[in-house]
C-alpha atoms as a PDB file:
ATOM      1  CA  UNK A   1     -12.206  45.864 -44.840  1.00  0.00           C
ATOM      2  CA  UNK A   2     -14.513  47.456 -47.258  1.00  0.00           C
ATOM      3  CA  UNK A   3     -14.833  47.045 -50.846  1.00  0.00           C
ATOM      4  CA  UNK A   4     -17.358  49.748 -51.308  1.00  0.00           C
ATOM      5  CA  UNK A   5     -17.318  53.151 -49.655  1.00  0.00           C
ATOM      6  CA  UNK A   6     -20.280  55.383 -49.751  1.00  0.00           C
ATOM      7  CA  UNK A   7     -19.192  58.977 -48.608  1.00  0.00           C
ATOM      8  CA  UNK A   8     -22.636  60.747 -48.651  1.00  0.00           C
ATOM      9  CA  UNK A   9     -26.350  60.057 -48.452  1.00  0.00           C
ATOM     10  CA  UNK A  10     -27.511  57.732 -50.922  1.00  0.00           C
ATOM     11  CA  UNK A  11     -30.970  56.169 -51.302  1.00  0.00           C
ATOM     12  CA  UNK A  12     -31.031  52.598 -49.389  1.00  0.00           C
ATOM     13  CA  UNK A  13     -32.273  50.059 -51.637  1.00  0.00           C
ATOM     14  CA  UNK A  14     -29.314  50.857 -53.547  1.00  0.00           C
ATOM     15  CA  UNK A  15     -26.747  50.756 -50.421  1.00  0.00           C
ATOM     16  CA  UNK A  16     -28.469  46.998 -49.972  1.00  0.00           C
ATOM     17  CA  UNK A  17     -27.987  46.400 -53.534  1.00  0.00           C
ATOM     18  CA  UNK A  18     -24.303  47.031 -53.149  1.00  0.00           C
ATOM     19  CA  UNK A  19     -24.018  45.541 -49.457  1.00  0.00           C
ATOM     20  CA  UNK A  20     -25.183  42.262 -51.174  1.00  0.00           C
ATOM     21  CA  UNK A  21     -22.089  41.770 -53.751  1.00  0.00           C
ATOM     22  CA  UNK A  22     -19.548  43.400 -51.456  1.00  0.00           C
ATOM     23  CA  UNK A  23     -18.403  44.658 -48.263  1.00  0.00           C
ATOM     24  CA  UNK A  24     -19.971  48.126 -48.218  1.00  0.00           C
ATOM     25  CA  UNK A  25     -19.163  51.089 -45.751  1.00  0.00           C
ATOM     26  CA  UNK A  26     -22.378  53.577 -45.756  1.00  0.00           C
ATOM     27  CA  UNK A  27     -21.514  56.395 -43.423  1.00  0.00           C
ATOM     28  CA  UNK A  28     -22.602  60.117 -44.509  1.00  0.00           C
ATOM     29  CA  UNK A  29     -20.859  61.485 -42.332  1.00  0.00           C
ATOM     30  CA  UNK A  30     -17.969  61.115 -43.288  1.00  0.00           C
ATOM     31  CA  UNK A  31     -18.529  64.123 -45.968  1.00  0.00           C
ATOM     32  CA  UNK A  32     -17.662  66.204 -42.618  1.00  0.00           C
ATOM     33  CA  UNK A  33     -14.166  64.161 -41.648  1.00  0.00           C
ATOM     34  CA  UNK A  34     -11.579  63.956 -43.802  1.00  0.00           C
ATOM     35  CA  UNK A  35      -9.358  62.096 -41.986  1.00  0.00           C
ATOM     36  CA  UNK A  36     -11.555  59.478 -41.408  1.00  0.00           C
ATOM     37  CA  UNK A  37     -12.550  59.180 -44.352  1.00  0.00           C
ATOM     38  CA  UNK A  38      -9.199  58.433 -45.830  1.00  0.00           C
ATOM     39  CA  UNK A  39      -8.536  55.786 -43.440  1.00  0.00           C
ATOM     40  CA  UNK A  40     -11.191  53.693 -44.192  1.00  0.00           C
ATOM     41  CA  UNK A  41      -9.857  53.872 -48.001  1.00  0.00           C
ATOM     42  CA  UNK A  42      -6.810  51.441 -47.809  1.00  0.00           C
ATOM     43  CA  UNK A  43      -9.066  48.319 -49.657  1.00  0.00           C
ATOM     44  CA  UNK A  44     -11.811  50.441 -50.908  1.00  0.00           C
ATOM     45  CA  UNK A  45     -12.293  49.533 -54.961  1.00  0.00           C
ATOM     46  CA  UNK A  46     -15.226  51.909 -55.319  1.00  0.00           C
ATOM     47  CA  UNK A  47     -15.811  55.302 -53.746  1.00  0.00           C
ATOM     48  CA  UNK A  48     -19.605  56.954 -54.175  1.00  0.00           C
ATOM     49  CA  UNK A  49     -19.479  60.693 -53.283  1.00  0.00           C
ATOM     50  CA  UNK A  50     -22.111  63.152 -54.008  1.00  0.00           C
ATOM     51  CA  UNK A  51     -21.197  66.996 -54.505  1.00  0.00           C
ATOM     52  CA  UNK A  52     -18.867  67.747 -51.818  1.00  0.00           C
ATOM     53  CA  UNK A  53     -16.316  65.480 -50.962  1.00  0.00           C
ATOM     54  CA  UNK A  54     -13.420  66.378 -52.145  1.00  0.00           C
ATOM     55  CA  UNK A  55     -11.784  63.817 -54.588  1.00  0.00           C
ATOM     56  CA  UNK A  56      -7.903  64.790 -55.333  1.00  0.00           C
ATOM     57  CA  UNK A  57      -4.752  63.901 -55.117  1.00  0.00           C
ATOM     58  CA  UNK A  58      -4.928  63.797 -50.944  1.00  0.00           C
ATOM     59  CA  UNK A  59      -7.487  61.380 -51.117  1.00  0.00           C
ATOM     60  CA  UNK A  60      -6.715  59.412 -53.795  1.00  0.00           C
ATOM     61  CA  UNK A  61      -3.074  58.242 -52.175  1.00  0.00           C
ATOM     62  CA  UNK A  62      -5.022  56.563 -49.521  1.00  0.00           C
ATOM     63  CA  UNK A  63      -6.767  54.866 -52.094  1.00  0.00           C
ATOM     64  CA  UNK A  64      -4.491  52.402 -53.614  1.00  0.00           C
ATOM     65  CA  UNK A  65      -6.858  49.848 -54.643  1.00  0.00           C
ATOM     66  CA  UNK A  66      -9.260  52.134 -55.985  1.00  0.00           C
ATOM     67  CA  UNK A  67     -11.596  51.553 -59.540  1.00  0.00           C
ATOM     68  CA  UNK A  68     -13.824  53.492 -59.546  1.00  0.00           C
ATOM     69  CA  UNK A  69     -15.794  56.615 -58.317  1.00  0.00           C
ATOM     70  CA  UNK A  70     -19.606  57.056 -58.675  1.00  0.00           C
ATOM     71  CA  UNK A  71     -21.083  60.755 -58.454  1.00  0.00           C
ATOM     72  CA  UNK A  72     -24.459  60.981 -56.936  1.00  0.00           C
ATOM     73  CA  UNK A  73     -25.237  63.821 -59.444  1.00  0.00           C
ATOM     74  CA  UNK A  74     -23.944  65.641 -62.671  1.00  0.00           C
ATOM     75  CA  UNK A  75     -21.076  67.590 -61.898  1.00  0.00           C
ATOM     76  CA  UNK A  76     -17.399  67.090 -60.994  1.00  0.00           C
ATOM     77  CA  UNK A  77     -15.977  70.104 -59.989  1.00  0.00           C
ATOM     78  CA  UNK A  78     -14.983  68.444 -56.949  1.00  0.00           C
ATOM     79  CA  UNK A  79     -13.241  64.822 -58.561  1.00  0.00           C
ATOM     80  CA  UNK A  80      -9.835  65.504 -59.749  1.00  0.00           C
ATOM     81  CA  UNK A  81     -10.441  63.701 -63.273  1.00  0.00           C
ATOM     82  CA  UNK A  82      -7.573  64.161 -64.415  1.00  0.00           C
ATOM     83  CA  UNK A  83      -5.830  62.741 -61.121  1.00  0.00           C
ATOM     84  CA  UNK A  84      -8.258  59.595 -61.608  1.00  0.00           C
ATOM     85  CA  UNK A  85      -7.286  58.830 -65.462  1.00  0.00           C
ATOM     86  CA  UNK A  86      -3.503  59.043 -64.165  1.00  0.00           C
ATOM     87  CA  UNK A  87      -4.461  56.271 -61.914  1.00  0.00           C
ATOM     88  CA  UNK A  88      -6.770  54.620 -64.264  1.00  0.00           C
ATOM     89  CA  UNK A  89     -10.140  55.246 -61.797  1.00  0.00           C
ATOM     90  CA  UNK A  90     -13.066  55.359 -63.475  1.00  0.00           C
ATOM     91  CA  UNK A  91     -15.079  58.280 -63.242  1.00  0.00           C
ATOM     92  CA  UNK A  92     -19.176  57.686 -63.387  1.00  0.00           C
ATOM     93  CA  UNK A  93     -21.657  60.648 -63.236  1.00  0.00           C
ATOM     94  CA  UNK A  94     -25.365  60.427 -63.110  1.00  0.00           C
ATOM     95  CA  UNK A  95     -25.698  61.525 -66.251  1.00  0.00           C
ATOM     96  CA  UNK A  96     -29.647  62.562 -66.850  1.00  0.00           C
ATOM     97  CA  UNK A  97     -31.036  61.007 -63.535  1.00  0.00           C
ATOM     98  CA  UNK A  98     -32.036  64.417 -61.794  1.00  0.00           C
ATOM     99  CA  UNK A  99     -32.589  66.621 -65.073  1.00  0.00           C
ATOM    100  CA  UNK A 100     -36.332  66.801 -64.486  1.00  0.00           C
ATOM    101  CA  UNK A 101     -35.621  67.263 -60.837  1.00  0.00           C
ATOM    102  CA  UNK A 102     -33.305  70.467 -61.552  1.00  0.00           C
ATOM    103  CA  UNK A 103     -35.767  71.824 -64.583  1.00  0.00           C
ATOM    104  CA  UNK A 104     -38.494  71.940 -62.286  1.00  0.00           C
ATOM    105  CA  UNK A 105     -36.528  73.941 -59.900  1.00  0.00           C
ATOM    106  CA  UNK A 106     -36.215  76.629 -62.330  1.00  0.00           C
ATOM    107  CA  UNK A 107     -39.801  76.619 -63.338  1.00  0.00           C
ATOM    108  CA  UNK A 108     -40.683  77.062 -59.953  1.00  0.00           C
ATOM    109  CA  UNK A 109     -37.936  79.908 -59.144  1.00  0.00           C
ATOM    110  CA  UNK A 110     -39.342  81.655 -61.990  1.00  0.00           C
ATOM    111  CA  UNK A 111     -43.066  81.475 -61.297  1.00  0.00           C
ATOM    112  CA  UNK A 112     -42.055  82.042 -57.548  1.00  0.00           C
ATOM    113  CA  UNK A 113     -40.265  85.409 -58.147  1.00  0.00           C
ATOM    114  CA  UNK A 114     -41.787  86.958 -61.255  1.00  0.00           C
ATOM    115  CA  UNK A 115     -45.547  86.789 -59.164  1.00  0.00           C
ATOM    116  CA  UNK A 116     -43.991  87.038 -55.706  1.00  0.00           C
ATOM    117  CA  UNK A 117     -47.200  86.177 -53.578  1.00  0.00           C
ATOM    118  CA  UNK A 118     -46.240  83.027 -51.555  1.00  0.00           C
ATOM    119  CA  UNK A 119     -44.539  84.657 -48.703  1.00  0.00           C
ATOM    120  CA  UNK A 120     -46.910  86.887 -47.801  1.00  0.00           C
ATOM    121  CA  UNK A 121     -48.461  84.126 -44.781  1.00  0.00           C
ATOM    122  CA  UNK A 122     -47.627  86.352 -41.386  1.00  0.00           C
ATOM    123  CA  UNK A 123     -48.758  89.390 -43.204  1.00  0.00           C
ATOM    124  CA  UNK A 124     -52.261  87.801 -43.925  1.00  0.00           C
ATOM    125  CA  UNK A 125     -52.658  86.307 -40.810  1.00  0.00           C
ATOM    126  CA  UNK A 126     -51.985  89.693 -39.579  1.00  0.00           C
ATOM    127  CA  UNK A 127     -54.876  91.327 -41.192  1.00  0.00           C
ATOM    128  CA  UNK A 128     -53.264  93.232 -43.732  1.00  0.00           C
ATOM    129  CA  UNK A 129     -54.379  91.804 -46.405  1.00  0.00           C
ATOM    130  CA  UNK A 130     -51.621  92.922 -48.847  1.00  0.00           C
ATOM    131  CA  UNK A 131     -53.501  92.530 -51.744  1.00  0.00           C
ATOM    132  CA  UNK A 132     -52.041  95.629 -54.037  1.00  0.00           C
ATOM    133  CA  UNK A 133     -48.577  95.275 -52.822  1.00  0.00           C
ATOM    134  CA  UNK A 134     -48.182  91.438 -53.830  1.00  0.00           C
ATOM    135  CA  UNK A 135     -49.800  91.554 -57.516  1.00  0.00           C
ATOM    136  CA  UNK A 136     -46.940  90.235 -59.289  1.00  0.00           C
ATOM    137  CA  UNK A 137     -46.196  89.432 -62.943  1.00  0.00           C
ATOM    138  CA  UNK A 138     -46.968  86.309 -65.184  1.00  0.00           C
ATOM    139  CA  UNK A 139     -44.891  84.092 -66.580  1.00  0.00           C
ATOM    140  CA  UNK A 140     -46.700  83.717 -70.004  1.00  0.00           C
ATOM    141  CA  UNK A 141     -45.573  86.009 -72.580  1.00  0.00           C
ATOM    142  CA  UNK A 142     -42.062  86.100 -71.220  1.00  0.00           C
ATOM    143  CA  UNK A 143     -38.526  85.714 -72.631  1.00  0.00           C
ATOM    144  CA  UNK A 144     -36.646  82.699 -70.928  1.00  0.00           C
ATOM    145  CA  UNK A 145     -33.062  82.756 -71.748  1.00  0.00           C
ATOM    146  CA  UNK A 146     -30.767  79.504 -71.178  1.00  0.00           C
ATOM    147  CA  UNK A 147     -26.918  80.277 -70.934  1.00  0.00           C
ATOM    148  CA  UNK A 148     -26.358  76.767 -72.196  1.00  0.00           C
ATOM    149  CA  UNK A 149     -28.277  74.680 -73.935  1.00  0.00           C
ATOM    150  CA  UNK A 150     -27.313  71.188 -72.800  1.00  0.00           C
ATOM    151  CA  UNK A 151     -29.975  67.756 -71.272  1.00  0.00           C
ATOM    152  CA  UNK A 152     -31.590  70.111 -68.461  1.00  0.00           C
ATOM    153  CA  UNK A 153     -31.801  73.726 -70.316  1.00  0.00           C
ATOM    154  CA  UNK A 154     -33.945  71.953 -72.728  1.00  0.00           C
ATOM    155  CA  UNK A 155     -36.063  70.136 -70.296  1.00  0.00           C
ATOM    156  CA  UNK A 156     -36.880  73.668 -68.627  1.00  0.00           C
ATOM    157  CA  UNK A 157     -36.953  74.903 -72.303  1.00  0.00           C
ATOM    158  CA  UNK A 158     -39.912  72.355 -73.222  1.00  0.00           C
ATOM    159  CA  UNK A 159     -41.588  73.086 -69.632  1.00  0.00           C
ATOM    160  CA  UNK A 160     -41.376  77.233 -70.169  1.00  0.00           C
ATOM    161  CA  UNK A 161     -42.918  76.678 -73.311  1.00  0.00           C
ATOM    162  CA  UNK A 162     -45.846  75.224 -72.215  1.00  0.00           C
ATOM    163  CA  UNK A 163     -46.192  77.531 -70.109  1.00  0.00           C
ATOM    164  CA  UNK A 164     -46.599  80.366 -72.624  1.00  0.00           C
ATOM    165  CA  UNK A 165     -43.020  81.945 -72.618  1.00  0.00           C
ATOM    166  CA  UNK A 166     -40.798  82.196 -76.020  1.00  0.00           C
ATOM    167  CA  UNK A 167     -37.275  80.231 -74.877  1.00  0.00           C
ATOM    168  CA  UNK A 168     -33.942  81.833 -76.108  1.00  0.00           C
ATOM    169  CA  UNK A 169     -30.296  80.013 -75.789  1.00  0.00           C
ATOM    170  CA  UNK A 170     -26.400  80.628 -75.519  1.00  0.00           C
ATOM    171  CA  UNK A 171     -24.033  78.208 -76.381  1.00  0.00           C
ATOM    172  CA  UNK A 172     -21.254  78.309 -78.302  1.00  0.00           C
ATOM    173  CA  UNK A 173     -20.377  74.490 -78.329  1.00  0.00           C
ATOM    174  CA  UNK A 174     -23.821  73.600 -80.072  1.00  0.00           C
ATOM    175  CA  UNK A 175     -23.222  73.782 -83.778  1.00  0.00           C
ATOM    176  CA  UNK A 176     -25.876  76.423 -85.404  1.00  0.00           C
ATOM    177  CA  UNK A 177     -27.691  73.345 -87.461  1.00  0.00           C
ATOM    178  CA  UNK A 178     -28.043  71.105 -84.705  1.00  0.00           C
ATOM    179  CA  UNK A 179     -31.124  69.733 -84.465  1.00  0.00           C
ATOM    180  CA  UNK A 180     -31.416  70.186 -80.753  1.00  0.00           C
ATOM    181  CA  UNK A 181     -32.025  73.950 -81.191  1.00  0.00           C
ATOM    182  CA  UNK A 182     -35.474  73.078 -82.638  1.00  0.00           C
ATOM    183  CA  UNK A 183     -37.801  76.256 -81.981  1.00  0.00           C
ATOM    184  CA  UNK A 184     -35.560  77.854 -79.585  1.00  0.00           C
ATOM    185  CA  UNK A 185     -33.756  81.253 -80.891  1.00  0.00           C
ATOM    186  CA  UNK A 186     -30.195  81.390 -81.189  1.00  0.00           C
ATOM    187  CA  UNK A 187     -28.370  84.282 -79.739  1.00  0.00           C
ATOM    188  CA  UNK A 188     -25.201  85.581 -78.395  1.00  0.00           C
ATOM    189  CA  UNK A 189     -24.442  85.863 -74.638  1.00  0.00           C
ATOM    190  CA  UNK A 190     -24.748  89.477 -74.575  1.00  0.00           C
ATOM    191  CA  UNK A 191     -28.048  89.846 -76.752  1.00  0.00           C
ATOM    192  CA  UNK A 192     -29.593  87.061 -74.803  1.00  0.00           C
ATOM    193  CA  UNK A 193     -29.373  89.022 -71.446  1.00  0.00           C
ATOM    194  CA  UNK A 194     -30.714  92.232 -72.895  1.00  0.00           C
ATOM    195  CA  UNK A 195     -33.854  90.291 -74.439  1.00  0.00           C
ATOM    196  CA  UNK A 196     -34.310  88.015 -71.552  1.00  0.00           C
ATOM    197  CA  UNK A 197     -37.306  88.001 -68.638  1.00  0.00           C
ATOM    198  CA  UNK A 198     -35.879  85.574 -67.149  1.00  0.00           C
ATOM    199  CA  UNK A 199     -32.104  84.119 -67.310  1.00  0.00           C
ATOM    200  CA  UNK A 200     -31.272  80.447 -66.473  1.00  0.00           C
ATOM    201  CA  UNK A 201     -27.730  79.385 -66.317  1.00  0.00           C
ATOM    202  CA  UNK A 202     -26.398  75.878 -67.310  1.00  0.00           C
ATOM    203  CA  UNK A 203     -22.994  75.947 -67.396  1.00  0.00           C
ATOM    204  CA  UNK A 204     -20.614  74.097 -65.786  1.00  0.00           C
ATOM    205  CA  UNK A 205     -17.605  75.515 -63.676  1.00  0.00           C
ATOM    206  CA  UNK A 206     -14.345  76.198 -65.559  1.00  0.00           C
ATOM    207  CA  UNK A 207     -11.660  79.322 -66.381  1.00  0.00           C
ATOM    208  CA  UNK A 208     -14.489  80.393 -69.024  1.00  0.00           C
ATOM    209  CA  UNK A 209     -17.617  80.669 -67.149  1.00  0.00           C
ATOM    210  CA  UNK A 210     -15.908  81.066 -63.184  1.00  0.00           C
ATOM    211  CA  UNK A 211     -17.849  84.689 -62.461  1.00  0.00           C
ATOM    212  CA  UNK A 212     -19.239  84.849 -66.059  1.00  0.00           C
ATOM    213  CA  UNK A 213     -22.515  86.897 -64.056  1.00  0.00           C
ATOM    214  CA  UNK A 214     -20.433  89.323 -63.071  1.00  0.00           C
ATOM    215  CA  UNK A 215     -21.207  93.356 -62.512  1.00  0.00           C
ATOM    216  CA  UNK A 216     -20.827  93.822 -66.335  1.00  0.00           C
ATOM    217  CA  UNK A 217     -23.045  91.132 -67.558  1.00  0.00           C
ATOM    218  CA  UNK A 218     -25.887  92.047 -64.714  1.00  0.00           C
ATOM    219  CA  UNK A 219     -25.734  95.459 -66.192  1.00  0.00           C
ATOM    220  CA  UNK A 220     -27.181  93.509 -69.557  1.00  0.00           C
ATOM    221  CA  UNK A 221     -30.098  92.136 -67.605  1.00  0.00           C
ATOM    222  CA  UNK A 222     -33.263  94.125 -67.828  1.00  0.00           C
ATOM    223  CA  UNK A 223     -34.187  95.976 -64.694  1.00  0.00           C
ATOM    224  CA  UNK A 224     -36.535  93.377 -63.860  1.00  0.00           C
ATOM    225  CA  UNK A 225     -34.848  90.656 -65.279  1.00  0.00           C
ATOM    226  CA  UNK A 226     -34.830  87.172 -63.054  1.00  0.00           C
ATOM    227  CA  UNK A 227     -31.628  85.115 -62.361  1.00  0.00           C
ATOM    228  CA  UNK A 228     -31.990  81.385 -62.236  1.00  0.00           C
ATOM    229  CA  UNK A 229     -28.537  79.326 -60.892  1.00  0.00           C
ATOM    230  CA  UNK A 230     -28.900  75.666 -60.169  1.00  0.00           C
ATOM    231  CA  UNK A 231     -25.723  74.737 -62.256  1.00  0.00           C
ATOM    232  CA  UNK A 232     -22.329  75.674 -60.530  1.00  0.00           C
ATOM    233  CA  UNK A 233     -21.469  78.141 -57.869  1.00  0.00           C
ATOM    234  CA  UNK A 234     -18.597  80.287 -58.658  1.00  0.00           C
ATOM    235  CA  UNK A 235     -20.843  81.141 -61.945  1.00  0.00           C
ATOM    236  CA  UNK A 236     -21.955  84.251 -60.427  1.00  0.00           C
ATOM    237  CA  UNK A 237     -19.790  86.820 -58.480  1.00  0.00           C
ATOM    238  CA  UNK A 238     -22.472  87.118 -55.160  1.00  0.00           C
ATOM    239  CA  UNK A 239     -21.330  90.298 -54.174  1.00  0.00           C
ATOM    240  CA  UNK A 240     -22.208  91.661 -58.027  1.00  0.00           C
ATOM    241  CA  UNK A 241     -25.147  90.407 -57.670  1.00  0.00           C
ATOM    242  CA  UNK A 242     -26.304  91.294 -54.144  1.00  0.00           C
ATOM    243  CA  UNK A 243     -25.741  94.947 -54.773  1.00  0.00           C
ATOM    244  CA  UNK A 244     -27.743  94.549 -58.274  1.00  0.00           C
ATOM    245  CA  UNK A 245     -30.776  92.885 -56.381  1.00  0.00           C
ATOM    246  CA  UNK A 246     -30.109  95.647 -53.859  1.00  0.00           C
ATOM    247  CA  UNK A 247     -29.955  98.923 -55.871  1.00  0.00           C
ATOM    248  CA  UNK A 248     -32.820  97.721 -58.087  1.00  0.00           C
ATOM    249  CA  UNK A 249     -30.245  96.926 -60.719  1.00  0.00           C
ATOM    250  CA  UNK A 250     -32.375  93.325 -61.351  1.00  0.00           C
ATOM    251  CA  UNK A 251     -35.689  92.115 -60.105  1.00  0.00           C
ATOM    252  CA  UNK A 252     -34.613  88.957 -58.442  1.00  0.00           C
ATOM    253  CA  UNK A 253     -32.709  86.118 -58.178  1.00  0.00           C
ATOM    254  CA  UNK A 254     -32.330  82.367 -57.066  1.00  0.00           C
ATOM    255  CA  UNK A 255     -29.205  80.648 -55.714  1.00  0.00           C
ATOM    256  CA  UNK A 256     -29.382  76.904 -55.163  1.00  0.00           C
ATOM    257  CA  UNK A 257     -25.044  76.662 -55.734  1.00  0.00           C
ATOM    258  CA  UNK A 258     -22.607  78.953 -54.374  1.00  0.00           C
ATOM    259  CA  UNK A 259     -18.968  79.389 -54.632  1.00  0.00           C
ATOM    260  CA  UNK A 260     -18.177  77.754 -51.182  1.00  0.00           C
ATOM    261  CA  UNK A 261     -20.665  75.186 -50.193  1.00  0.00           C
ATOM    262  CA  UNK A 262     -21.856  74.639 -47.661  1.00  0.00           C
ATOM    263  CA  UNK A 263     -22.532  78.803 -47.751  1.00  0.00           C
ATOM    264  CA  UNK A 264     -20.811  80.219 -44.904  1.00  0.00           C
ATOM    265  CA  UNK A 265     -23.114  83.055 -42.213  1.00  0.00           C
ATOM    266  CA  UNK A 266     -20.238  84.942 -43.208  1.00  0.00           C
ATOM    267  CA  UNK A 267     -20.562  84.376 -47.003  1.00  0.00           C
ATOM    268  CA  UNK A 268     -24.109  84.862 -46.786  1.00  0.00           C
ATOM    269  CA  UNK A 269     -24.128  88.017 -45.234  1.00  0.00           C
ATOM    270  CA  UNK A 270     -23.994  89.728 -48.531  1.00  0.00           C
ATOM    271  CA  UNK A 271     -27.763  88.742 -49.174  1.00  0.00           C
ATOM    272  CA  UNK A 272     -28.881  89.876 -45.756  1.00  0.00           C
ATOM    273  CA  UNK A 273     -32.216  92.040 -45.713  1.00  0.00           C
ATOM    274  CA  UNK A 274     -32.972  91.590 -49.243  1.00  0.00           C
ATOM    275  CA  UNK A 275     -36.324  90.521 -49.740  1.00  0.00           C
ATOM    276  CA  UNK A 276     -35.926  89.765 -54.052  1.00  0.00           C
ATOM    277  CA  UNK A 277     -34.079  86.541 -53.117  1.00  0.00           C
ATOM    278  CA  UNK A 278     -34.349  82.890 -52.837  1.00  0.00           C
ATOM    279  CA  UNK A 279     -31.246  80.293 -51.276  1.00  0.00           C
ATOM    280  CA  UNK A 280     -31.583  76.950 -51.413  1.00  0.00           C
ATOM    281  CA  UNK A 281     -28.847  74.920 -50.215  1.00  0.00           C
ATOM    282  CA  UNK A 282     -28.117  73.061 -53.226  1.00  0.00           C
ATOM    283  CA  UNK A 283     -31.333  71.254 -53.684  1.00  0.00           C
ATOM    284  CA  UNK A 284     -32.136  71.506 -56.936  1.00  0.00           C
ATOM    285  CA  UNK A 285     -31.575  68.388 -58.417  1.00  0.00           C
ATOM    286  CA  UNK A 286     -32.773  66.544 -55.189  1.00  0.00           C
ATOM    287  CA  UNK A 287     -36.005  65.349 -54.965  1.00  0.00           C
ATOM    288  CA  UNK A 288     -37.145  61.623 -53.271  1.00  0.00           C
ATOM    289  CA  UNK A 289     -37.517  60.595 -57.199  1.00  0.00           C
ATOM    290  CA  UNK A 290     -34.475  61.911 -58.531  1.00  0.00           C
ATOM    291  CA  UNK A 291     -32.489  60.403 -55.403  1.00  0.00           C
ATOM    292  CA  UNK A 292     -33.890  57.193 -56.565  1.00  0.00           C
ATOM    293  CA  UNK A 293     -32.946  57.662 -60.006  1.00  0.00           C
ATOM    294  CA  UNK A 294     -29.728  58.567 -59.277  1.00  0.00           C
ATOM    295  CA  UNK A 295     -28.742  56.382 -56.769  1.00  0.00           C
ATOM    296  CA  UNK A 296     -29.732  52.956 -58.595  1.00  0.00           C
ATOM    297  CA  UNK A 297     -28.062  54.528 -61.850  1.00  0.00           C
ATOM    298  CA  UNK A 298     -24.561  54.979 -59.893  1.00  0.00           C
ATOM    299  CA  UNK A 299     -24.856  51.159 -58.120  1.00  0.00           C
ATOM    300  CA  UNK A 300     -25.647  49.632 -61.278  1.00  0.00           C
ATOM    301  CA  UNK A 301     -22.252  51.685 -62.533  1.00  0.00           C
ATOM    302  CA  UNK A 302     -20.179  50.547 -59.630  1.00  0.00           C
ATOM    303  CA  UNK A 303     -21.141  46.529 -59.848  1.00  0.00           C
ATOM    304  CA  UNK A 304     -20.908  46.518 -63.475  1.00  0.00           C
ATOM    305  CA  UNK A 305     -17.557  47.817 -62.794  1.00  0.00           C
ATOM    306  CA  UNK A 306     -16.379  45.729 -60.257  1.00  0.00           C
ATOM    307  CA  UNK A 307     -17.711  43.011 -61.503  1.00  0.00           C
ATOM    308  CA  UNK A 308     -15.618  43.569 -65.129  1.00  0.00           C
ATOM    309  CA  UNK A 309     -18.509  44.407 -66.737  1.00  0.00           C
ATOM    310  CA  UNK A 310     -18.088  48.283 -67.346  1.00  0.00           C
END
């Protein structure tokens, strides 16, 4: 029976580190089976999960001897924390591991849609030569505005910066004389959207910010504003923003999280035949680095814990 149960992919040095102290079950597939997943829990003492199996209540009561879960990322909409502390499970992100991973995403969605040239590769090969149509717009000069302003907003923050653009921020749990602001201009929610070129969001999922993008707030954004979402799906309302991005409400937009996951053909209908667009499937703070990072972070977390050394 196994000790250690890894649900999802996870980089393998780190599954041998944790097959060498204990009896370790490495199967990412079982992300996709429930049921067989929760059978092979009944000695577990540590379950390692990465965004999208589902940690509750279900779960957990085939779990009896569990310690301990480690998250192969940052967020944890999908562990039922407060169903853990009940049973006294542990709960360890990887806290910091894939921020440069996830800022660089946004740097790239930015440059990628405000200039808007690297698709163009059928059309040149073509012979059309699309020169006039594809001159796009640069990124220096610009307004980046972070809704948030936590470990990655001000790793994009630093990156924009260097880049030329003036960085704005939202976030109401930051006290005004924190230190962490440093350059970067305070505003509210609503003045940051009007004044941004580009808006990144870095919020985490809860009653507050579930839809917080929503028809009204898009109708803040300048015309040509840019929407950046690598935090949490369920953020943005899709079908607000598909018929911004389609009505030339907004100038364009990247989705790496969406309120179901993994996005459904039927979910994802609502972007069809827009062109202003880029889905990734929830990438962002995935890179062969970052998977490293990450993964050695959460097996160091999970021996020191079952080893009584948390």
């Amino acid at each position: 029976m196994s000790e250690v149960v890894i649900s999802e992919f996870m980089d393998d040095a780190a599954v041998e580190r944790l097959k060498a102290k204990f009896a370790t079950d490495y199967d990412p597939g079982l992300v996709n089976d429930a049921g067989a997943l929760a059978g092979r829990l009944g000695s577990a003492r540590a379950l390692i999960v990465r965004n999208r199996t589902q940690v509750r209540g279900a779960l957990l009561e085939h779990a009896p001897q569990l310690q301990c879960v480690g998250r192969l990322g940052v967020g944890l909409d999908n562990i039922d924390t407060d169903a853990c502390a009940e049973r006294n499970i542990a709960v360890y992100p990887a806290s910091g591991a894939n921020d440069l991973s996830v800022a660089e995403y946004v740097v790239t969605a930015a440059l990628n849609l405000l200039r808007g040239a690297w698709h163009s590769s059928d059309a040149v090969l073509r012979g059309e030569w699309p020169r006039q149509k594809l001159m796009g717009r640069e990124l220096s000069g610009r307004v980046m505005g972070l809704v948030g302003y936590g470990a990655i907003a001000r790793e994009v923050a630093a990156r924009v910066r260097a880049l030329g653009m003036s960085v704005i921020a939202y976030d109401p749990f930051l006290e005004s004389d924190d230190p962490l602001w440093g350059e970067t201009g305070q505003r509210t929610l609503e003045a940051l959207l009007g004044e941004a070129d580009v808006v990144s969001l870095h919020v985490p999922l809860t009653d507050d910010t579930k839809r917080m993008v929503n028809s009204n707030t898009l109708s803040m954004m300048k015309a040509d504003g840019i929407l950046v979402n690598a935090a949490r799906g369920g953020v943005v309302d899709e079908a607000a923003l598909a018929d911004a991005l389609r009505n030339d409400a907004l100038g364009g937009a990247a989705l790496d999280v969406f309120e179901s996951e993994p996005l459904s053909a039927e979910a994802g209908a609502v972007f069809a035949g827009l062109s202003n667009i880029l889905l990734t499937p929830h990438i962002a703070g995935v890179t062969e680095e970052s998977n490293i990072r990450v993964s050695h972070l959460i097996a160091d977390k999970v021996i020191a814990d079952l080893e009584g050394k948390a």
